[in-house]
C-alpha atoms as a PDB file:
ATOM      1  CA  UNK A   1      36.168 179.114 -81.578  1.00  0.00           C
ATOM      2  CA  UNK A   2      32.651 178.013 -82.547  1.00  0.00           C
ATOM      3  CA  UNK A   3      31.072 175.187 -80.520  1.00  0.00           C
ATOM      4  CA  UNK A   4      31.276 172.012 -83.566  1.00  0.00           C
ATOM      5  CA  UNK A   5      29.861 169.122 -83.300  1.00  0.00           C
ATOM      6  CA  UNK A   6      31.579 166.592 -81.385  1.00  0.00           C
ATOM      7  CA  UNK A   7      31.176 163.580 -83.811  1.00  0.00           C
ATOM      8  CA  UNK A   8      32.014 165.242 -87.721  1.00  0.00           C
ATOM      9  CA  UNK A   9      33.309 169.032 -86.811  1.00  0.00           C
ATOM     10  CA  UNK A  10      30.269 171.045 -88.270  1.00  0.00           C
ATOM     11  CA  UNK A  11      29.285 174.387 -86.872  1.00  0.00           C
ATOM     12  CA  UNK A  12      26.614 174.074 -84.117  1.00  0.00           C
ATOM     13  CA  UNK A  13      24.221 176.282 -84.832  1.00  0.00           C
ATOM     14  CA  UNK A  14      24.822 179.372 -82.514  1.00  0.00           C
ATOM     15  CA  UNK A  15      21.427 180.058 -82.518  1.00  0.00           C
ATOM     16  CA  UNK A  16      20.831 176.708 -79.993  1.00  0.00           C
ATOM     17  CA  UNK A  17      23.962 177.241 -78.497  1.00  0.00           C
ATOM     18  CA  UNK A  18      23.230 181.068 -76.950  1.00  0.00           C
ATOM     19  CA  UNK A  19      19.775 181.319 -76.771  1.00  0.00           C
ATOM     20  CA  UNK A  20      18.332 177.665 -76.315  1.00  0.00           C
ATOM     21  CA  UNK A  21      16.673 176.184 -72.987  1.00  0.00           C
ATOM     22  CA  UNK A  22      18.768 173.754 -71.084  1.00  0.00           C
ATOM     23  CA  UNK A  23      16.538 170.610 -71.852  1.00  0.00           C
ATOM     24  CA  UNK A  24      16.521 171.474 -75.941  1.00  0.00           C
ATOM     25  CA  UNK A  25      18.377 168.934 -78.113  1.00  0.00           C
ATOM     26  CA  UNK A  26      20.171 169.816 -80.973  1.00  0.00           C
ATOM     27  CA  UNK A  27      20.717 167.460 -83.731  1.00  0.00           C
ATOM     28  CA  UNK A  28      23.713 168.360 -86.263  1.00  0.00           C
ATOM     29  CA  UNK A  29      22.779 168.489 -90.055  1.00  0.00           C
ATOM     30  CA  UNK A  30      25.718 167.178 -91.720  1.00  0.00           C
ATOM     31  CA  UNK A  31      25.768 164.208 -89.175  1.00  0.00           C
ATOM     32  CA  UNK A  32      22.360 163.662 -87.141  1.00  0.00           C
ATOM     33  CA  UNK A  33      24.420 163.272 -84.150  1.00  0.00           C
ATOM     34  CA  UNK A  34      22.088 164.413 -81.453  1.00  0.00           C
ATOM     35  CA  UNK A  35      23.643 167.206 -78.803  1.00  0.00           C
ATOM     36  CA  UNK A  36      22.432 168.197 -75.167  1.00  0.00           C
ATOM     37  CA  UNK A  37      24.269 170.541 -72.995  1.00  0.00           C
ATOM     38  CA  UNK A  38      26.204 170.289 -69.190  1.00  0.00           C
ATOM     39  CA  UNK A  39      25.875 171.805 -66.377  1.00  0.00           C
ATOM     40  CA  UNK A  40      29.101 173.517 -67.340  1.00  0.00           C
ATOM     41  CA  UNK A  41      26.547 175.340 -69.859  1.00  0.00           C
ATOM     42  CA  UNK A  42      24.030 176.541 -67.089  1.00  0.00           C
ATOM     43  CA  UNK A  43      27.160 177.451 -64.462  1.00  0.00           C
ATOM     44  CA  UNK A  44      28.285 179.722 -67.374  1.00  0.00           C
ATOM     45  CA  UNK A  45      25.096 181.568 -68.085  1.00  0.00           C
ATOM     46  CA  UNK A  46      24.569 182.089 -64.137  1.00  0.00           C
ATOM     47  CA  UNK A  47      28.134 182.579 -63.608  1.00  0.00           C
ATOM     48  CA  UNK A  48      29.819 184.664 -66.404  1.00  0.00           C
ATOM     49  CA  UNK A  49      26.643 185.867 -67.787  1.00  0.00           C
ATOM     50  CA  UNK A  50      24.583 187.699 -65.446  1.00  0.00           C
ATOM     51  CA  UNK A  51      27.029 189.748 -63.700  1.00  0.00           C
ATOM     52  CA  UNK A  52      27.250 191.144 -67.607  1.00  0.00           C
ATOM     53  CA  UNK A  53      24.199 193.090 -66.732  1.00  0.00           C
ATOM     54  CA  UNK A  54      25.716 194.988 -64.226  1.00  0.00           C
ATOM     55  CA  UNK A  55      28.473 196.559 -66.779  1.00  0.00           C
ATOM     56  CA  UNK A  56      25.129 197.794 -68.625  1.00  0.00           C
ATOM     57  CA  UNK A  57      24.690 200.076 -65.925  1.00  0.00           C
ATOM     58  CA  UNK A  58      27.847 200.877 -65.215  1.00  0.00           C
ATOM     59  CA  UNK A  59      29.012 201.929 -68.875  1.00  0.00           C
ATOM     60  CA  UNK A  60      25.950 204.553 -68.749  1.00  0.00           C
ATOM     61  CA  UNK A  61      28.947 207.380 -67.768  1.00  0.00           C
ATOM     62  CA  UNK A  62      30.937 206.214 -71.079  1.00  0.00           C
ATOM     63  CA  UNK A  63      27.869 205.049 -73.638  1.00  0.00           C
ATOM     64  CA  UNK A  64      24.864 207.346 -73.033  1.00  0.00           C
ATOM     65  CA  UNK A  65      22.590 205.156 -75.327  1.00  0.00           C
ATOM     66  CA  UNK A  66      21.040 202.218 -73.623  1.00  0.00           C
ATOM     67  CA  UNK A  67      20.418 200.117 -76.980  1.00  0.00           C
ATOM     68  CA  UNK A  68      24.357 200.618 -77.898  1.00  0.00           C
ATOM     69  CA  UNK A  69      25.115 199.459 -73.811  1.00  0.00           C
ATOM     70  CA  UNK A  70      22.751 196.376 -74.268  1.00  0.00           C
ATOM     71  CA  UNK A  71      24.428 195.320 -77.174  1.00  0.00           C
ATOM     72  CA  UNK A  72      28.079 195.793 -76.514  1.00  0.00           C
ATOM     73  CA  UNK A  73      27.444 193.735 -73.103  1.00  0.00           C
ATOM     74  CA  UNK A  74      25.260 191.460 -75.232  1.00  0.00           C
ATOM     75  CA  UNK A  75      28.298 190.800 -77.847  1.00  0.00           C
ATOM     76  CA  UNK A  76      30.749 190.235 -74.971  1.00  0.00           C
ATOM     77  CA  UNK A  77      28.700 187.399 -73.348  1.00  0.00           C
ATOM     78  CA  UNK A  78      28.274 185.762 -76.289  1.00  0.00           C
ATOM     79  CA  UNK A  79      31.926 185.326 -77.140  1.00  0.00           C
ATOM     80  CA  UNK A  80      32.374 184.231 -73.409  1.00  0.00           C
ATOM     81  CA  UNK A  81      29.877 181.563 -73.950  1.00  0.00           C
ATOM     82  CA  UNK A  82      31.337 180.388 -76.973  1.00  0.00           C
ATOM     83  CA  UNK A  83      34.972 180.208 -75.652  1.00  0.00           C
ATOM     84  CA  UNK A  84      34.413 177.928 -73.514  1.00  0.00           C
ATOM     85  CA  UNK A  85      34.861 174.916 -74.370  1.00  0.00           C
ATOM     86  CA  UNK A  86      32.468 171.372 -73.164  1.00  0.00           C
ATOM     87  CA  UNK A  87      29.560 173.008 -72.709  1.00  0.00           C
ATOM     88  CA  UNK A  88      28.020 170.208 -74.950  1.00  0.00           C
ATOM     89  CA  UNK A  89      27.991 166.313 -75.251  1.00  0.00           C
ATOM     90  CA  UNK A  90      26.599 163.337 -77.521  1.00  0.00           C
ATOM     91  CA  UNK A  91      23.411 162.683 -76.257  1.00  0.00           C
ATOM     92  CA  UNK A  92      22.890 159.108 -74.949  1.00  0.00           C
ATOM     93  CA  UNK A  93      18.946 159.287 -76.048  1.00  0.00           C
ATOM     94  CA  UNK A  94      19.522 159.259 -79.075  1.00  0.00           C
ATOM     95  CA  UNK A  95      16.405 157.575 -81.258  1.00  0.00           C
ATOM     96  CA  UNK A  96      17.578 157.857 -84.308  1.00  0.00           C
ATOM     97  CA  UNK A  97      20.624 155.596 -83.585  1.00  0.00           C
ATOM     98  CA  UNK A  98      18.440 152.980 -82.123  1.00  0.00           C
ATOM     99  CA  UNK A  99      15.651 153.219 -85.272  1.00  0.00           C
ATOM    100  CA  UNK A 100      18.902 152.440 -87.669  1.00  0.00           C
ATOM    101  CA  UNK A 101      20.335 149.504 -85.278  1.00  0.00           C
ATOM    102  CA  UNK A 102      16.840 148.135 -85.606  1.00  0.00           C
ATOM    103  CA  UNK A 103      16.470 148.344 -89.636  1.00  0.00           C
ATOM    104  CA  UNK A 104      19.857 146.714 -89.637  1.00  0.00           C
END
């Protein structure tokens, strides 16, 4: 399941969602709504993540090309990250909300 966005449903991009710092916002396109991640997020990469590097070294018996190890690993930890669901809430600094209660 993709991570959506918690106020309209889009796709988050997965783009922010794997690869993106722990203080970077996203903010959806269909909606504006404006998303930061957890802590669940960070436990996850430190947790479920790293360990992943181990099995690079320990499928070198099995997969003989490093590149094809990196990416298989790679692959897995990405659909572990993105099962998991609440990694992500509504931001409660969101500007844009305020700019439109003020034009109101």
């Amino acid at each position: 399941m993709l991570p959506k966005c918690l106020n309209c449903q889009k796709n988050i991009s997965l783009a922010w969602f794997v690869v993106a710092r722990m203080s970077t916002k996203y903010r959806c396109t269909e909606c504006g709504a404006l998303h930061e991640f957890t802590q669940r997020h960070k436990l996850i990469g430190i947790i479920a993540v790293i360990p992943l590097l181990f099995l690079v070294n320990w499928l070198e018996p099995f997969i003989t090309i490093s590149i094809l190890r990196f990416v298989i690993v790679l692959a897995f930890a990405v659909t572990v990250m993105i099962l998991i669901p609440k990694q992500h809430t509504l931001s409660e600094h969101d500007n844009l909300k305020e700019e439109i209660k003020n034009n109101d």
